[in-house]
C-alpha atoms as a PDB file:
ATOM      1  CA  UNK A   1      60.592 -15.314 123.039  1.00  0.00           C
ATOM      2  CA  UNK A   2      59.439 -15.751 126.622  1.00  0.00           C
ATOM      3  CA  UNK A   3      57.558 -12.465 128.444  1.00  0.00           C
ATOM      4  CA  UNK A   4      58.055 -12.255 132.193  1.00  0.00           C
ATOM      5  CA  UNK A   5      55.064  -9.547 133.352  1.00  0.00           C
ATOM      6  CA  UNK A   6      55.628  -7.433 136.475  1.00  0.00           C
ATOM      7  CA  UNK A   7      53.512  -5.325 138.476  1.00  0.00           C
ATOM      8  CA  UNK A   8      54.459  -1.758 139.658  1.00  0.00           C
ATOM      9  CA  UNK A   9      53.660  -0.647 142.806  1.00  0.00           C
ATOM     10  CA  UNK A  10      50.444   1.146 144.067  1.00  0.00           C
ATOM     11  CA  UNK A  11      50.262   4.742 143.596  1.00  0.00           C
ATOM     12  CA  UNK A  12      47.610   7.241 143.923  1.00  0.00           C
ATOM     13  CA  UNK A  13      47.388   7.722 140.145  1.00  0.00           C
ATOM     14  CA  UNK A  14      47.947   3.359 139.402  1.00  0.00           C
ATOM     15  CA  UNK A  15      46.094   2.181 142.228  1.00  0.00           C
ATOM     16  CA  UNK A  16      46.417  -1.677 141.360  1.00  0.00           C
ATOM     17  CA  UNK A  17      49.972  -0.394 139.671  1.00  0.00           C
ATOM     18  CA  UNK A  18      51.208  -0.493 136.540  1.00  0.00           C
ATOM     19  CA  UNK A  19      51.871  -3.651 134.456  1.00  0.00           C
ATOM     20  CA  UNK A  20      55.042  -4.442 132.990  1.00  0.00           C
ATOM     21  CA  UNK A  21      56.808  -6.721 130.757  1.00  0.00           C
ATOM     22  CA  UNK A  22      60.351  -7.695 130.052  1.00  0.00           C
ATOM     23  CA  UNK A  23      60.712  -9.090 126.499  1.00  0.00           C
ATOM     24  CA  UNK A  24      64.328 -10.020 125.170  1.00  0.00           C
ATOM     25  CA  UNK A  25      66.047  -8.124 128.488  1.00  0.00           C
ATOM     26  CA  UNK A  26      64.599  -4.954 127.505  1.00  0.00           C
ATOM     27  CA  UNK A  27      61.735  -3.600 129.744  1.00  0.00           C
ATOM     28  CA  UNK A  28      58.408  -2.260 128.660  1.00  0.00           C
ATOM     29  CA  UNK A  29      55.358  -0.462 130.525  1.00  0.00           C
ATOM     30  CA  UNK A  30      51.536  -0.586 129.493  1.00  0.00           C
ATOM     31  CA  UNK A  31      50.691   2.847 128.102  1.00  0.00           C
ATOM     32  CA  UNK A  32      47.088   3.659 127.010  1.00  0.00           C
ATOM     33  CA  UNK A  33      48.668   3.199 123.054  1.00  0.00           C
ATOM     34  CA  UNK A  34      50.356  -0.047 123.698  1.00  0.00           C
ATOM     35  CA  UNK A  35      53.328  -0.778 124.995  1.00  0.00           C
ATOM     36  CA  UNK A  36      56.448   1.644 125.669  1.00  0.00           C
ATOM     37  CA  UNK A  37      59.957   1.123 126.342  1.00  0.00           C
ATOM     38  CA  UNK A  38      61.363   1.906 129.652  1.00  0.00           C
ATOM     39  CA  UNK A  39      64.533   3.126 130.028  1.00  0.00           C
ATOM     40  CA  UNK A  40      67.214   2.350 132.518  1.00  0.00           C
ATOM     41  CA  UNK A  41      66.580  -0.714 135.482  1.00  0.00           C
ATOM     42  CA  UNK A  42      63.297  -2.107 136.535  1.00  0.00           C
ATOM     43  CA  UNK A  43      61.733  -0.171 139.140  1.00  0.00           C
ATOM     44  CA  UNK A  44      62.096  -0.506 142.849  1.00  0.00           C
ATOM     45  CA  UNK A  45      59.263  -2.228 144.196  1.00  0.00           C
ATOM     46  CA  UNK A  46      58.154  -4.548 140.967  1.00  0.00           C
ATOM     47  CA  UNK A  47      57.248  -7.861 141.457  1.00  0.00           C
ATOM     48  CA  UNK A  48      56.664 -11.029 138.609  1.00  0.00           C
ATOM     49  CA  UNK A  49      53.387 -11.446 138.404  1.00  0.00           C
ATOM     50  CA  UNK A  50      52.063 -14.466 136.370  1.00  0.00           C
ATOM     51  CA  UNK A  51      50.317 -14.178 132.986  1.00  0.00           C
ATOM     52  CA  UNK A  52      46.820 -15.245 134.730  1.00  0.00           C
ATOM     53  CA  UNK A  53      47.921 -12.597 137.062  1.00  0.00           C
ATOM     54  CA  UNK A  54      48.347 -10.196 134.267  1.00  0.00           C
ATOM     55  CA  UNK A  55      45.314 -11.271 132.836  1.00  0.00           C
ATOM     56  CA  UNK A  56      43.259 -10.527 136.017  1.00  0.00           C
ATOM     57  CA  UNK A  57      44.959  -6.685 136.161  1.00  0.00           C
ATOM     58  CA  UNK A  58      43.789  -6.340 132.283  1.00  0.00           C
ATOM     59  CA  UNK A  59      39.707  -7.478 133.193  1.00  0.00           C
ATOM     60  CA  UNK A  60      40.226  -5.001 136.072  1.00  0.00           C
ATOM     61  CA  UNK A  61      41.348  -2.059 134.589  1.00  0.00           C
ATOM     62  CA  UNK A  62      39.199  -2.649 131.267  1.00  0.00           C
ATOM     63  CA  UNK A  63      41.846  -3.104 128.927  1.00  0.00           C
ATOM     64  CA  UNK A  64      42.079  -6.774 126.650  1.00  0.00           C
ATOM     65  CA  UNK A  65      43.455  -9.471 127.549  1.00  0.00           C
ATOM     66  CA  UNK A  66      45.249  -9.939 124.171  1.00  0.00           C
ATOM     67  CA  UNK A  67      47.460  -6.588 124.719  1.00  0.00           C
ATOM     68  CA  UNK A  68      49.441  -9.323 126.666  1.00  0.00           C
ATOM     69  CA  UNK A  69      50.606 -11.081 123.290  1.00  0.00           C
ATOM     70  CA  UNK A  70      51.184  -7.990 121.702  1.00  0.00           C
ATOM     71  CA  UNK A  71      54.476  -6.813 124.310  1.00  0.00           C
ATOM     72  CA  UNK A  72      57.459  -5.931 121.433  1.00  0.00           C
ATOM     73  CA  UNK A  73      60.061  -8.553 120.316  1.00  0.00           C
ATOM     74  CA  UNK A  74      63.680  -7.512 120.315  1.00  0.00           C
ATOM     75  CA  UNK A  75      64.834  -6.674 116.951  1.00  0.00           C
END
């Protein structure tokens, strides 16, 4: 099943935003466990971002790369 990663926007507290993922139509955030389902719509202000682009946000912030194969499958 295909991942689409987005990227929140800038905050003070997620200063290069947060990264997201939709998986199977259901939406997911990067929490310091893993990754967590978020409820409701995809926030205002996301954009797709592609998975080299995701990659690049995971070197910067210090978390692995490989946390990007591990988003949830539906089901």
């Amino acid at each position: 099943m295909d991942v689409t990663y987005l990227r929140g926007e800038v905050a003070m507290a997620f200063p290069r935003g947060r990264l997201l993922a939709v998986r199977g139509g259901r939406l997911y955030v990067l929490a310091p466990d893993g990754w967590d389902v978020v409820g409701g719509r995809r926030p205002e202000g996301a954009r797709p971002i592609s998975r080299e682009e995701a990659e690049e946000w995971c070197r910067f912030e210090g978390v692995g790369v490989e946390v990007l194969d591990e988003v949830p499958g539906v089901g």
